[in-house]
Protein backbone atom coordinates (compact mmCIF):
# COMPACT_ATOMS: atom_id res chain seq x y z
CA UNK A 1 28.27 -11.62 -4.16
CA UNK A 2 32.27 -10.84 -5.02
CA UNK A 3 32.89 -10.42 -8.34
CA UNK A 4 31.85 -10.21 -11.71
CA UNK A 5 28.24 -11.64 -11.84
CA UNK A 6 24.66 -11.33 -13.03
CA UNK A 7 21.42 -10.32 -11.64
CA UNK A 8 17.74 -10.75 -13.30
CA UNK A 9 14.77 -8.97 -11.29
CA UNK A 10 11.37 -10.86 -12.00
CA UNK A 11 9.89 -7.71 -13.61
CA UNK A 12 12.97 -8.23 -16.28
CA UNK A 13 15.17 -5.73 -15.22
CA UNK A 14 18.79 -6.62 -15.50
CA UNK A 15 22.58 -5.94 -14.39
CA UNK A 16 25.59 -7.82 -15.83
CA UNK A 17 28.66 -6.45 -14.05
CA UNK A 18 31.42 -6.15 -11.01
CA UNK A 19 29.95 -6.63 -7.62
CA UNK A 20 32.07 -6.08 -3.84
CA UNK A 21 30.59 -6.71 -0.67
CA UNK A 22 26.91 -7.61 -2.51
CA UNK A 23 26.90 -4.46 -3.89
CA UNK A 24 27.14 -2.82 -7.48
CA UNK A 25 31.30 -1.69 -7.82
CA UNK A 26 33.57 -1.15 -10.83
CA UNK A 27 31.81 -1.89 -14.35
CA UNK A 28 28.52 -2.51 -14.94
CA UNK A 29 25.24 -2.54 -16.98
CA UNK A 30 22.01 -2.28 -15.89
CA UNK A 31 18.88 -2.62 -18.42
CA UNK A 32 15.26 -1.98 -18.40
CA UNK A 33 13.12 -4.74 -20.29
CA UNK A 34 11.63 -1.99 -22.44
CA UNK A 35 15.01 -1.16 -24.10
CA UNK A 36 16.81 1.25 -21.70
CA UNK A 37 20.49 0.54 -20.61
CA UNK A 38 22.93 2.31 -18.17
CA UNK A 39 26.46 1.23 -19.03
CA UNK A 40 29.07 2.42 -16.87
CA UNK A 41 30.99 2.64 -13.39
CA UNK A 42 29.43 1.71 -10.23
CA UNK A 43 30.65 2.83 -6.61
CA UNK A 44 28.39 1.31 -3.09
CA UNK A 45 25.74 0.13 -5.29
CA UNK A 46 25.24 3.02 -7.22
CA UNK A 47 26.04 4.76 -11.01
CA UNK A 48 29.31 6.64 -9.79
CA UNK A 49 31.68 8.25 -12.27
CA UNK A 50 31.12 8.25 -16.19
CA UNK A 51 28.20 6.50 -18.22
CA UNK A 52 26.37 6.16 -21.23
CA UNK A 53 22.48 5.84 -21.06
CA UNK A 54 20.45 4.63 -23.77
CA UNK A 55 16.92 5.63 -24.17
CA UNK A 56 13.69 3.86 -25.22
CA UNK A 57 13.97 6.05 -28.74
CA UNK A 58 17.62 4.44 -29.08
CA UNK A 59 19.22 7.93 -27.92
CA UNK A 60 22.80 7.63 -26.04
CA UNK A 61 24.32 10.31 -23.73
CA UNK A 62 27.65 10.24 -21.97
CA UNK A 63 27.47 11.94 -18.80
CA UNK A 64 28.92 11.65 -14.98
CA UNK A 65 27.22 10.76 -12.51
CA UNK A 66 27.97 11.71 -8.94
CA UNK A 67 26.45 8.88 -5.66
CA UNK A 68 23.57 7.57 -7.82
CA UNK A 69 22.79 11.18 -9.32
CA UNK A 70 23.32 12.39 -12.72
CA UNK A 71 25.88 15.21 -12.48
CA UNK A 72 25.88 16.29 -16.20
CA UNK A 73 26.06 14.93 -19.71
CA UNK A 74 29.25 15.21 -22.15
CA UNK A 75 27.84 14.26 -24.76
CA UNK A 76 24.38 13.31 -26.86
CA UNK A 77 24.32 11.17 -29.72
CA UNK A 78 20.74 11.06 -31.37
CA UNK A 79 19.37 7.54 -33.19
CA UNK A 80 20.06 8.76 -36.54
CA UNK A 81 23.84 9.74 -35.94
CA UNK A 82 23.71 13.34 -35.29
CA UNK A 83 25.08 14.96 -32.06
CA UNK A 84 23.53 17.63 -30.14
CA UNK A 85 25.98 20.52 -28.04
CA UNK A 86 26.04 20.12 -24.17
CA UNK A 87 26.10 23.60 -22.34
CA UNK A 88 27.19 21.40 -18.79
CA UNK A 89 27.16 24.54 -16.95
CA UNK A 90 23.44 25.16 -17.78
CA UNK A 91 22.49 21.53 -18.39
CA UNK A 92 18.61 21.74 -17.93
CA UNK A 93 17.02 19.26 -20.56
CA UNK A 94 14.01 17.40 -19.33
CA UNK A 95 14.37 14.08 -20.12
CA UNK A 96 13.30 10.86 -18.69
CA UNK A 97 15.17 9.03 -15.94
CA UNK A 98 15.10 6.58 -13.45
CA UNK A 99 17.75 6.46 -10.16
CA UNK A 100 19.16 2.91 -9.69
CA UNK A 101 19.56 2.92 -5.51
CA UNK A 102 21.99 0.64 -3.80
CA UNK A 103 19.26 -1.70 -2.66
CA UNK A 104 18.16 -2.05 -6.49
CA UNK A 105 15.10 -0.21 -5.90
CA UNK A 106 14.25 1.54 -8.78
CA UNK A 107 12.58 4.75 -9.20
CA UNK A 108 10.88 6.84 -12.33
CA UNK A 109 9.80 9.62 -13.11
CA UNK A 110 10.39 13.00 -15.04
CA UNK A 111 13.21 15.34 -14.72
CA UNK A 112 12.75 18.74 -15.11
CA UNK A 113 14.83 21.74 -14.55
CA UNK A 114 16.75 19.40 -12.37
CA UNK A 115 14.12 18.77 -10.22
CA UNK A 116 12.50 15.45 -9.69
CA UNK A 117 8.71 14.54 -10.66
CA UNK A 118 7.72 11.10 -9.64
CA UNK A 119 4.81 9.49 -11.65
């Protein structure tokens, strides 16, 4: 696929954006049936450069990501409005995530202290 495009998984995952080469490039947004949304650049197939992610509990954070990998958030905007500081040189906040992989193979678990728990 070249292009802008759309892609539905059978388990009801979804991404709606700019492909090159059959791969995820440019702008894009990738959702989760159960309400969770990455919405931002893509690079190879993978989250690459800035981002928002939206949680289940309807919280967003900015952030930049780095080859598929979070590299820190900018900013956190909570479901009823309020913002929370970002230290990004000491960003250690567990938090749920999942890794989006070139090959759309999608992996979750926990984060914690930057280290990855699979469940």
């Amino acid at each position: 696929m070249h292009g802008r495009g759309t892609y539905k998984w059978p388990n009801g995952k979804k991404y709606v954006g700019d492909y090159k080469n059959d791969k995820k490039e440019g702008k894009g947004t990738y959702s989760w049936p159960d309400g969770r949304e990455y919405d931002g650049e893509w690079k190879n197939g993978v989250q690459h450069g800035t981002g928002r992610f939206r949680s289940k509990a309807g919280t967003v954070k900015t952030g930049v990501w780095e080859k598929g990998k979070r590299a820190r958030w900018v900013n956190i905007v909570n479901p009823d409005g309020t913002t929370r500081p970002i230290d990004s040189d000491n960003d250690q906040q567990s938090e749920e995530g999942d890794n989006i992989s070139s090959s759309s193979i999608v992996r979750s678990g926990m984060r914690d202290q930057s280290r990855r728990i699979d469940v």
